[in-house]
Protein backbone atom coordinates (compact mmCIF):
# COMPACT_ATOMS: atom_id res chain seq x y z
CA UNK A 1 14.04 -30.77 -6.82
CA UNK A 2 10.87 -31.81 -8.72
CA UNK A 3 7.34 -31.16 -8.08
CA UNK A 4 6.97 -33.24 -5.43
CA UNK A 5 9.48 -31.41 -3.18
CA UNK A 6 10.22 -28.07 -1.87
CA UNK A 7 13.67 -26.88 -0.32
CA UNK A 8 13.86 -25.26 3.17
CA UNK A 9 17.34 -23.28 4.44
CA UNK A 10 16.56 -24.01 8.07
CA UNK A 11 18.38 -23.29 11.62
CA UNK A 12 18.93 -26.78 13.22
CA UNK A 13 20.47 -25.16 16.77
CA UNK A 14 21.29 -21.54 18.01
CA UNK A 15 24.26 -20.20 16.60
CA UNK A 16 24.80 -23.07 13.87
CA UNK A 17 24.69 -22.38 10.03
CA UNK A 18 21.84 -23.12 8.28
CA UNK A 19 20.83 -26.36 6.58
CA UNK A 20 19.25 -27.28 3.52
CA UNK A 21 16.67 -29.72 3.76
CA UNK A 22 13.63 -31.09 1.61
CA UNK A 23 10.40 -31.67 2.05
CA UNK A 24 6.91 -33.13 0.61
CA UNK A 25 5.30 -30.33 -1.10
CA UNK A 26 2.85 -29.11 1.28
CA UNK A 27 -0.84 -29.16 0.41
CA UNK A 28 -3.24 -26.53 1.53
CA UNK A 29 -5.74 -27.24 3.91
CA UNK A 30 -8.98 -25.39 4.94
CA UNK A 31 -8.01 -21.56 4.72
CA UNK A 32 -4.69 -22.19 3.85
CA UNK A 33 -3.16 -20.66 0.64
CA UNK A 34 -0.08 -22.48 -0.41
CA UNK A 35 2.52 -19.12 -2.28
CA UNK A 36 5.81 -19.82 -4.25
CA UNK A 37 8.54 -17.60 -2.78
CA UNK A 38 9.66 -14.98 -5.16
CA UNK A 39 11.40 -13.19 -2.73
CA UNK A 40 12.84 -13.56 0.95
CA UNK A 41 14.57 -10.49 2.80
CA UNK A 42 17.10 -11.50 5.42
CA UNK A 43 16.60 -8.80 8.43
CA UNK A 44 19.10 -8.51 11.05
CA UNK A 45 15.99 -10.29 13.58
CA UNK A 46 17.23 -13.15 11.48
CA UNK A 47 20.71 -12.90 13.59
CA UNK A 48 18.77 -12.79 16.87
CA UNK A 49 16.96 -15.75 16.20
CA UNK A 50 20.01 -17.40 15.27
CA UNK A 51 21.57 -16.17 18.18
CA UNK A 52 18.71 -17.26 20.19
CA UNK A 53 18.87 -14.26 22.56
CA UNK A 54 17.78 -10.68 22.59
CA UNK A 55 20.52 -8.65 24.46
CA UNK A 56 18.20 -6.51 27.33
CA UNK A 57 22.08 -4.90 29.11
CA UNK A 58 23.33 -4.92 32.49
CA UNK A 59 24.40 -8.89 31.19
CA UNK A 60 20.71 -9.89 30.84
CA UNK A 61 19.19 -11.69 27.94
CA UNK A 62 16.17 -12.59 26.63
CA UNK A 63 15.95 -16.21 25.55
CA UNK A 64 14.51 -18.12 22.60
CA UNK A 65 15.16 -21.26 24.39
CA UNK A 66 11.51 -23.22 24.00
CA UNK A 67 10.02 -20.87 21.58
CA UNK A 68 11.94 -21.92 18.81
CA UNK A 69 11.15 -25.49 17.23
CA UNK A 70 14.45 -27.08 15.26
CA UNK A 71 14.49 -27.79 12.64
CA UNK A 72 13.21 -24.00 11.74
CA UNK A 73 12.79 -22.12 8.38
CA UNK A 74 13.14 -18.27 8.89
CA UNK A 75 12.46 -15.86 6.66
CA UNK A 76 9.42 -13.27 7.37
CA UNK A 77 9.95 -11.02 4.98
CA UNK A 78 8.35 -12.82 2.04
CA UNK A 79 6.57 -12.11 -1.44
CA UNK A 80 5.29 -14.82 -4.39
CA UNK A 81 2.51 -16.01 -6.23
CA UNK A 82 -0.01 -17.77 -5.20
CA UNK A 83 -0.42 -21.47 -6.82
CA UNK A 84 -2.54 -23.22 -4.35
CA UNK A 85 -5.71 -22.23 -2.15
CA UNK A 86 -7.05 -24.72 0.11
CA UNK A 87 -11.17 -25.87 0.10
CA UNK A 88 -11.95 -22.41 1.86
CA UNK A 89 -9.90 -20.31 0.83
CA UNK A 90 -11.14 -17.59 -1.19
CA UNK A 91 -10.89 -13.96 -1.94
CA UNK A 92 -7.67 -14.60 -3.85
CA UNK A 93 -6.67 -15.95 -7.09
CA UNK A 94 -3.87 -18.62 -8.39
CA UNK A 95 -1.33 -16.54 -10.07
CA UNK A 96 -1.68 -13.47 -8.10
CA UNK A 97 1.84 -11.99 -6.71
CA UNK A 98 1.73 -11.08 -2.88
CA UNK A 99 3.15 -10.04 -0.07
CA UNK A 100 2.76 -12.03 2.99
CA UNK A 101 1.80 -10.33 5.89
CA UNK A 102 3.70 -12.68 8.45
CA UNK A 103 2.38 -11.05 11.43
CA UNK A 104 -0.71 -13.77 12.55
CA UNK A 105 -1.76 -13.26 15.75
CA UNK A 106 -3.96 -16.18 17.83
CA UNK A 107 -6.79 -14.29 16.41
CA UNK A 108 -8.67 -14.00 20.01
CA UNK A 109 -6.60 -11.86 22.59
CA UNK A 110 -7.91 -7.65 22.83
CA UNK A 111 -4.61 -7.13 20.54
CA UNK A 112 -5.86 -9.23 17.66
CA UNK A 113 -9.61 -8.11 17.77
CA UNK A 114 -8.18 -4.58 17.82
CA UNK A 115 -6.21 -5.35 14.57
CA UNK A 116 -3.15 -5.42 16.29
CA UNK A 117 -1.48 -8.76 15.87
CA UNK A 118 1.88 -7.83 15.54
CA UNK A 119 1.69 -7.36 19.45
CA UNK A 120 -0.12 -10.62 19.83
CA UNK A 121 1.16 -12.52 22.89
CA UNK A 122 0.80 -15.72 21.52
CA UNK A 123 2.13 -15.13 17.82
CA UNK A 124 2.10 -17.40 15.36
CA UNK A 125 4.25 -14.98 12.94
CA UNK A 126 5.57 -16.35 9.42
CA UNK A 127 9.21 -16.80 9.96
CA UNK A 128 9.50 -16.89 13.64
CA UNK A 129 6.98 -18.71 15.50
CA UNK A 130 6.12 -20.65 12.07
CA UNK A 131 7.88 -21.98 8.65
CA UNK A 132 9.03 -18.55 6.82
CA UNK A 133 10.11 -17.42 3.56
CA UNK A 134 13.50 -19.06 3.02
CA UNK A 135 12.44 -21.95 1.17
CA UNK A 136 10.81 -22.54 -2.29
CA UNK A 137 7.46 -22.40 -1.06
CA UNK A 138 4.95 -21.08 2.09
CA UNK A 139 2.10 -22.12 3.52
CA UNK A 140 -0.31 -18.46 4.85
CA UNK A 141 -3.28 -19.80 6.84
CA UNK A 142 -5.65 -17.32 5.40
CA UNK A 143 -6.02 -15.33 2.39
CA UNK A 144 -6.24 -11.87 4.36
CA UNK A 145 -2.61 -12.40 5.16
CA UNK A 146 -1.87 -11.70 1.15
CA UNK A 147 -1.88 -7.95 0.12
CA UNK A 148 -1.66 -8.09 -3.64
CA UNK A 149 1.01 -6.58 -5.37
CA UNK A 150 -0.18 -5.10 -9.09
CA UNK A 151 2.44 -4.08 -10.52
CA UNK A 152 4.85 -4.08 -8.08
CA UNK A 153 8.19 -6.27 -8.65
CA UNK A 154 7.62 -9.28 -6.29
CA UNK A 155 11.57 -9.92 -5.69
CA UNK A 156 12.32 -5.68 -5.01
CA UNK A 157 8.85 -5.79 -2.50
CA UNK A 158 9.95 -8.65 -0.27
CA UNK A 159 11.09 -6.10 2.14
CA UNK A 160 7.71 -4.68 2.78
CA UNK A 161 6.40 -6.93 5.17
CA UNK A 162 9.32 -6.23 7.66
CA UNK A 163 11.90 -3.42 6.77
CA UNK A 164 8.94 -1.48 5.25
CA UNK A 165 6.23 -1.93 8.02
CA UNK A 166 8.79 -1.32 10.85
CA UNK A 167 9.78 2.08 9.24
CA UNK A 168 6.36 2.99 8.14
CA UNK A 169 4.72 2.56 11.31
CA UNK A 170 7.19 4.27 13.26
CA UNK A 171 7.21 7.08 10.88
CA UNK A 172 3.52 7.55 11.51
CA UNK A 173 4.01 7.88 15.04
CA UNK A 174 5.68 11.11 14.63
CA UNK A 175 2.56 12.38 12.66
CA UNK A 176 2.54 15.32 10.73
CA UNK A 177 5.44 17.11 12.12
CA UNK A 178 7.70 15.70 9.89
CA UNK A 179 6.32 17.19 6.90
CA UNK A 180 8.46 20.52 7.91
CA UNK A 181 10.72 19.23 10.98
CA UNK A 182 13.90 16.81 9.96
CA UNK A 183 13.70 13.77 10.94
CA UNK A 184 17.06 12.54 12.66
CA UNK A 185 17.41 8.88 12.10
CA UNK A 186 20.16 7.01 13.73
CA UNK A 187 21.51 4.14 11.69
CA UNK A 188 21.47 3.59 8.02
CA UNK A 189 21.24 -0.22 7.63
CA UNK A 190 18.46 -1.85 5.69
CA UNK A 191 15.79 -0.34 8.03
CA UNK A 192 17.62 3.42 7.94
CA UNK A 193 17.69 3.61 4.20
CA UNK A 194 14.77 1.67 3.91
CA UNK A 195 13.09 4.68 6.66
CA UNK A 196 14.91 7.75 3.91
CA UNK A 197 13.04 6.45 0.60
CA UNK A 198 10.21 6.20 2.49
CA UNK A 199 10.07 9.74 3.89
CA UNK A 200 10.37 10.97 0.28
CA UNK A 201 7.59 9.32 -0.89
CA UNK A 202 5.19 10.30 2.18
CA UNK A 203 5.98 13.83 0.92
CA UNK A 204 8.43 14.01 4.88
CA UNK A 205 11.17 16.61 4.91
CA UNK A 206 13.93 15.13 3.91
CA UNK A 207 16.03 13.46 7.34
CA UNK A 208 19.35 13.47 8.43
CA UNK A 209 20.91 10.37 9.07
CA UNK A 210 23.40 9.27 11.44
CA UNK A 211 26.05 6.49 11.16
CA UNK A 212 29.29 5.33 11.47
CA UNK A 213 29.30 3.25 8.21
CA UNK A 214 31.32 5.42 5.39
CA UNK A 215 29.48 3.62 2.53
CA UNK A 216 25.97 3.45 4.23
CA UNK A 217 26.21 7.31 4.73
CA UNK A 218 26.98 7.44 1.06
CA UNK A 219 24.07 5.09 0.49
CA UNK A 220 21.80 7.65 2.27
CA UNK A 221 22.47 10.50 1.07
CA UNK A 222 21.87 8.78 -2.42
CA UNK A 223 18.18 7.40 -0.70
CA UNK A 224 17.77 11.01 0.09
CA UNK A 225 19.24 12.17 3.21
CA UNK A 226 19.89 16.08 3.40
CA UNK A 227 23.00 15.08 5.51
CA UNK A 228 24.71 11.70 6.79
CA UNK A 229 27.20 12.45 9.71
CA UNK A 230 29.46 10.55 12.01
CA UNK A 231 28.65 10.03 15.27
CA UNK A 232 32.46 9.49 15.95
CA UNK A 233 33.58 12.88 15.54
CA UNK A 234 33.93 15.06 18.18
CA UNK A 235 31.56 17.94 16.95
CA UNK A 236 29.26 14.90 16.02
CA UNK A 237 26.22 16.53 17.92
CA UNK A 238 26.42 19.73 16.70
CA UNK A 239 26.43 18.48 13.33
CA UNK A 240 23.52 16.94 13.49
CA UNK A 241 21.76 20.24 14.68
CA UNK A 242 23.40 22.55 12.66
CA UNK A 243 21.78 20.36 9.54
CA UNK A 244 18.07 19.83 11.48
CA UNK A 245 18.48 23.75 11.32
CA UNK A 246 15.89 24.30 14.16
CA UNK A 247 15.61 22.33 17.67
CA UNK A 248 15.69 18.52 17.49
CA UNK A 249 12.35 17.75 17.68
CA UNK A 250 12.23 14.38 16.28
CA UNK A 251 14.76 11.06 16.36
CA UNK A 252 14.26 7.61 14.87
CA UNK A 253 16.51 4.93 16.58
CA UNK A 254 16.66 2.43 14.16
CA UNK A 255 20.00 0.77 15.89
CA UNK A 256 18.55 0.14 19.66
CA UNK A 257 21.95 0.16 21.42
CA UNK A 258 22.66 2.16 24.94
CA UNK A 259 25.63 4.53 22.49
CA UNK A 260 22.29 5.32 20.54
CA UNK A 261 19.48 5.30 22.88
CA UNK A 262 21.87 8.15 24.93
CA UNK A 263 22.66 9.89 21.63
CA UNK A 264 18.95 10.90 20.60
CA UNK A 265 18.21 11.66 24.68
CA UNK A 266 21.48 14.29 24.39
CA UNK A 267 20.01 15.92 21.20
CA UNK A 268 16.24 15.74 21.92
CA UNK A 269 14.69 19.29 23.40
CA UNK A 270 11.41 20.27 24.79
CA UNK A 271 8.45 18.55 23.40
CA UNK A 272 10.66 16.28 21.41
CA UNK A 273 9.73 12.61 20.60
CA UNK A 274 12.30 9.47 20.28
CA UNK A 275 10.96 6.24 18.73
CA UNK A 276 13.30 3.58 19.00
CA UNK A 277 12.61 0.62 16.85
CA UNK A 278 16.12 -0.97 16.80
CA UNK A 279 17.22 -4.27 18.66
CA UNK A 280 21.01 -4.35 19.13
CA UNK A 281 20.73 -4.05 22.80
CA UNK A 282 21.87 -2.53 25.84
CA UNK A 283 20.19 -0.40 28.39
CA UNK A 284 20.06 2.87 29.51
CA UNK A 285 19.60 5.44 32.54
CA UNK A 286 17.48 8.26 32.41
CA UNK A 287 16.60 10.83 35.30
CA UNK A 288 12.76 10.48 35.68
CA UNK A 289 12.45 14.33 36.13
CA UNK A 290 13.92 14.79 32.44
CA UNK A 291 10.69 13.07 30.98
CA UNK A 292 7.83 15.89 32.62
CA UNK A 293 10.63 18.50 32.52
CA UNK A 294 11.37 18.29 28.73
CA UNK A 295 7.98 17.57 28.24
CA UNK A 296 9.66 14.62 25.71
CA UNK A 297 8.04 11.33 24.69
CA UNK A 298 9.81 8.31 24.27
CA UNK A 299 8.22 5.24 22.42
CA UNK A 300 9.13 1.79 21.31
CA UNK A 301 7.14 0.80 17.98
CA UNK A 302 7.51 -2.93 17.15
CA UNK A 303 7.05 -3.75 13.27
CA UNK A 304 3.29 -2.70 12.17
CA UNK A 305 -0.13 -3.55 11.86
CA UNK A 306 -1.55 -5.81 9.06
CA UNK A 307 -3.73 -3.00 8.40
CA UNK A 308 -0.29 -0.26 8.17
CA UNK A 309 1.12 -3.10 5.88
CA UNK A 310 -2.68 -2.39 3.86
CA UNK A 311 -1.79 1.16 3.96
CA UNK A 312 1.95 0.78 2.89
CA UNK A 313 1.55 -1.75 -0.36
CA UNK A 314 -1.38 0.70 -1.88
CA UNK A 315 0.97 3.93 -1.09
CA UNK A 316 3.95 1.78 -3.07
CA UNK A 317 1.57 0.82 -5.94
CA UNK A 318 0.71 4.67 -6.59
CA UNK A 319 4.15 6.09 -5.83
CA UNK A 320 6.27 3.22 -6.73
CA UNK A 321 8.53 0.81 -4.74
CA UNK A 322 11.13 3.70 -2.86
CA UNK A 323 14.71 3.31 -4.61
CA UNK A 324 17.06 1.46 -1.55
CA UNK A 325 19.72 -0.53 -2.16
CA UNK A 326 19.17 -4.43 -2.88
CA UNK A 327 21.53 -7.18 -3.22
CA UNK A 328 19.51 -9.99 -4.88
CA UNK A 329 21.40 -13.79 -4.64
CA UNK A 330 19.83 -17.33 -4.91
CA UNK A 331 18.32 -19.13 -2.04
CA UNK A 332 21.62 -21.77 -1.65
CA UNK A 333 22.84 -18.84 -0.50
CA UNK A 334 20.98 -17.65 2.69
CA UNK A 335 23.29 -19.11 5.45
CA UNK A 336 26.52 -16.59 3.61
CA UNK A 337 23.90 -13.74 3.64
CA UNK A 338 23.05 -14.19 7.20
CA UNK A 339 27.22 -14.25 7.41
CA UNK A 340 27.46 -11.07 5.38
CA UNK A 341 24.48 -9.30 7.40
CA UNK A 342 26.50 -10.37 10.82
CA UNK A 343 29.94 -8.93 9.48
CA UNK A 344 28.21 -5.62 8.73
CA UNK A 345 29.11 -6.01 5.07
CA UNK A 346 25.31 -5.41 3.48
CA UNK A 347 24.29 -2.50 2.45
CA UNK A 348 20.76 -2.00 2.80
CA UNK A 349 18.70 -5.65 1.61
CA UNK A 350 19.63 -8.84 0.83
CA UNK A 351 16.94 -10.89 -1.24
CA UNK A 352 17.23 -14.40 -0.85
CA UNK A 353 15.75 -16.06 -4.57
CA UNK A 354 14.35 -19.02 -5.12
């Protein structure tokens, strides 16, 4: 490569491997601010896209098919410097490290002019409706989509725009009870121990964690779990309230699948809350007069609000990045990452490196 060109790992067809390919280097344009990728998470979303399905049970699916235009750079959880702005761009400096909040909205819908573009019906998110971070370089159509980093390591923060806002916002929809009340999270992938450091540094009581993964249960108990169990054994349940200690009150689904959805609705008890942020997929049944008669909430929470991801980088940049484990390779090798990430064989992140 030489300045003139950028390289982009990009999906040419649902469940093919990726493709390097290389490009003119882009130019900004109006607001556009052009950022060289220091770091690019690969989140299990990634898969789905690749996929190009969400599994919804019962043998339905929901289909990329005609929102997904081949050849297609993924990639949306992203952090670099900027090195380009375009003629009105401003507000932001060349040289300044970022993160990229990838969640653009069409800027006119109630969702957007409420702030909430990460529920946007007509996305234009970085890394999945547009070109994301798994290339050399990335194009952000406005400066207010870069939340500057200080001191933060660029490469270690890449998760923050995804794996960070997910867990973040869904933490915050449990509010202040989890200052004294466990937290039961189920699932310790990148999102689970990602969800663990972050409790500690909100100040949360510290969560017990649920998975079937031997070395991710070590991996949160190191990231600060007060207990990792099993849900395979046959006392599995009790377990998990012997270590809450008081009545479930409180259960983060970070997996999405029916064997998990059913596991949190078995443990919750009255006036509990289940967020479920997890995609895996499946479906479940639930008698309607178990929702007024346990008094229990359940709520999906899809990744987080520009203005959470705000909230999120200046809580990092006082408290420091939280300590989760990262496996850091170069960008050639984002299609065996994606590989790795399928096989269950990553623990916690992988950043992809330029």
């Amino acid at each position: 490569m030489n300045d003139q060109t950028t390289r982009a790992y990009q999906m040419v067809g649902f469940d093919l491997p990726l493709q390097a390919n290389t490009y003119p280097m882009p130019v900004p344009d109006g607001t556009q601010v052009l950022v060289k990728v220091k770091g690019a998470g690969v989140c299990h979303s990634d898969l789905h896209i690749q996929d190009g399905h969400y599994d919804l049970g019962s043998g339905e699916k929901m289909s990329f098919e005609g929102r997904i235009q081949f050849p297609f750079t993924p990639g949306h959880e992203t952090t670099g410097a900027v090195v380009a702005l375009g003629p009105d761009a401003s507000g932001i400096k060349v040289g300044t490290n970022a993160v990229v909040c990838s969640w653009v909205g069409c800027g006119s819908c109630a969702h957007c002019k409420q702030g909430n573009e990460h529920l946007c019906g007509a996305p234009n998110f970085i890394g999945v409706n547009k070109p994301g971070g798994y290339s050399d370089y990335v194009m952000v159509p406005h400066p207010r989509y870069l939340i500057e980093l200080g001191d933060l390591d660029p490469v270690k923060a890449a998760p923050m725009s995804c794996s960070g806002l997910t867990t973040y916002s869904a933490l915050r929809k449990f509010g202040s009870i989890l200052k004294d009340l466990p937290l039961v999270i189920l699932g310790a992938g990148g999102l689970g121990l990602m969800a663990t450091g972050l409790m500690g540094k909100l100040d949360f009581a510290a969560p017990v964690v649920v998975e079937i993964d031997t070395a991710k249960r070590s991996a949160a108990l190191k990231a600060g779990a007060s207990a990792a169990i099993d849900p395979k054994d046959p006392d599995a349940a009790q377990q998990i309230r012997d270590a809450v200690g008081q009545p479930v009150l409180a259960v983060l689904d970070l997996v999405g699948s029916t064997e998990t959805a059913e596991l949190g609705l078995s443990l919750i008890e009255k006036g509990g809350r289940i967020v479920i942020v997890g995609l895996l997929g499946g479906d479940i049944r639930i008698p309607v007069p178990s929702l007024p008669l346990k008094a229990i909430t359940l709520q999906g929470s899809y990744i987080g609000s520009p203005a959470e991801l705000r909230e999120l980088v200046t809580l990092l940049r006082e408290k420091g990045l939280p300590d989760t484990p990262l496996d850091c390779r170069p960008l050639d090798q984002a299609d065996a990452a994606l590989s790795d990430l399928r096989a269950g064989k990553v623990i916690g992140r992988v950043i992809l490196i330029p």
